[in-house]
Protein backbone atom coordinates (compact mmCIF):
# COMPACT_ATOMS: atom_id res chain seq x y z
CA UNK A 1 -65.18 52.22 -121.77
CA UNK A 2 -62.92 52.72 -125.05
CA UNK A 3 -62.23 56.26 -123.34
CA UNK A 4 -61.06 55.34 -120.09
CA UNK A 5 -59.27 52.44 -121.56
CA UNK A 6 -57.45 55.14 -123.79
CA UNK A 7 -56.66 57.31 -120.30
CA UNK A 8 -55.45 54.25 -118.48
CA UNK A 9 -52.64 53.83 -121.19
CA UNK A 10 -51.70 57.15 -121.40
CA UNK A 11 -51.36 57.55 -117.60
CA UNK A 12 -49.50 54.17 -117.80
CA UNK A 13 -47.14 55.49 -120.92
CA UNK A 14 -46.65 58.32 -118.76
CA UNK A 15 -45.71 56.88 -115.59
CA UNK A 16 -43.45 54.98 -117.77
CA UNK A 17 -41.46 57.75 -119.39
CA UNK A 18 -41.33 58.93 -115.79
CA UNK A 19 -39.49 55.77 -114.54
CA UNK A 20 -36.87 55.86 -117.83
CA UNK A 21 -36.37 59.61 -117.78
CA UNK A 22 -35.26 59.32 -113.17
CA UNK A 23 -33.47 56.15 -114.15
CA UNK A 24 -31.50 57.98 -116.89
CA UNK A 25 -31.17 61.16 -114.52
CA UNK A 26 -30.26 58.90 -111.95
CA UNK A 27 -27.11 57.01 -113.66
CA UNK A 28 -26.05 60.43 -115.09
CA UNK A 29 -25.94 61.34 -111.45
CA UNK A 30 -23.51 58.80 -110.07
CA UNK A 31 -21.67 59.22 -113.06
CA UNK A 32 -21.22 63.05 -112.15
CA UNK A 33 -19.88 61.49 -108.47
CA UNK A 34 -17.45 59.68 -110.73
CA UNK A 35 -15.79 61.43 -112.47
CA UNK A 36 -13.47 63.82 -110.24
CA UNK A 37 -12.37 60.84 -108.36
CA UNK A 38 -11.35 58.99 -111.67
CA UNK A 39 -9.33 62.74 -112.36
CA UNK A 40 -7.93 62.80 -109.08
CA UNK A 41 -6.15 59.21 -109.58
């Protein structure tokens, strides 16, 4: 039980990091589509 309790987080920490790291990716993104129109102006 302790072992699959101890793969449950990790799988859980990992789908975690997952989330943060495309959310992250994901306002560096749009902030990429910003930029040359903020240069244009």
């Amino acid at each position: 039980m302790f072992a699959e309790y101890v793969g449950s987080g990790a799988d859980l920490f990992i789908l975690i990091v997952a989330v943060i790291t495309g959310f992250a990716a994901a306002l560096g993104y749009v902030d990429f589509l910003r930029t040359p129109k903020k240069e244009e102006k």
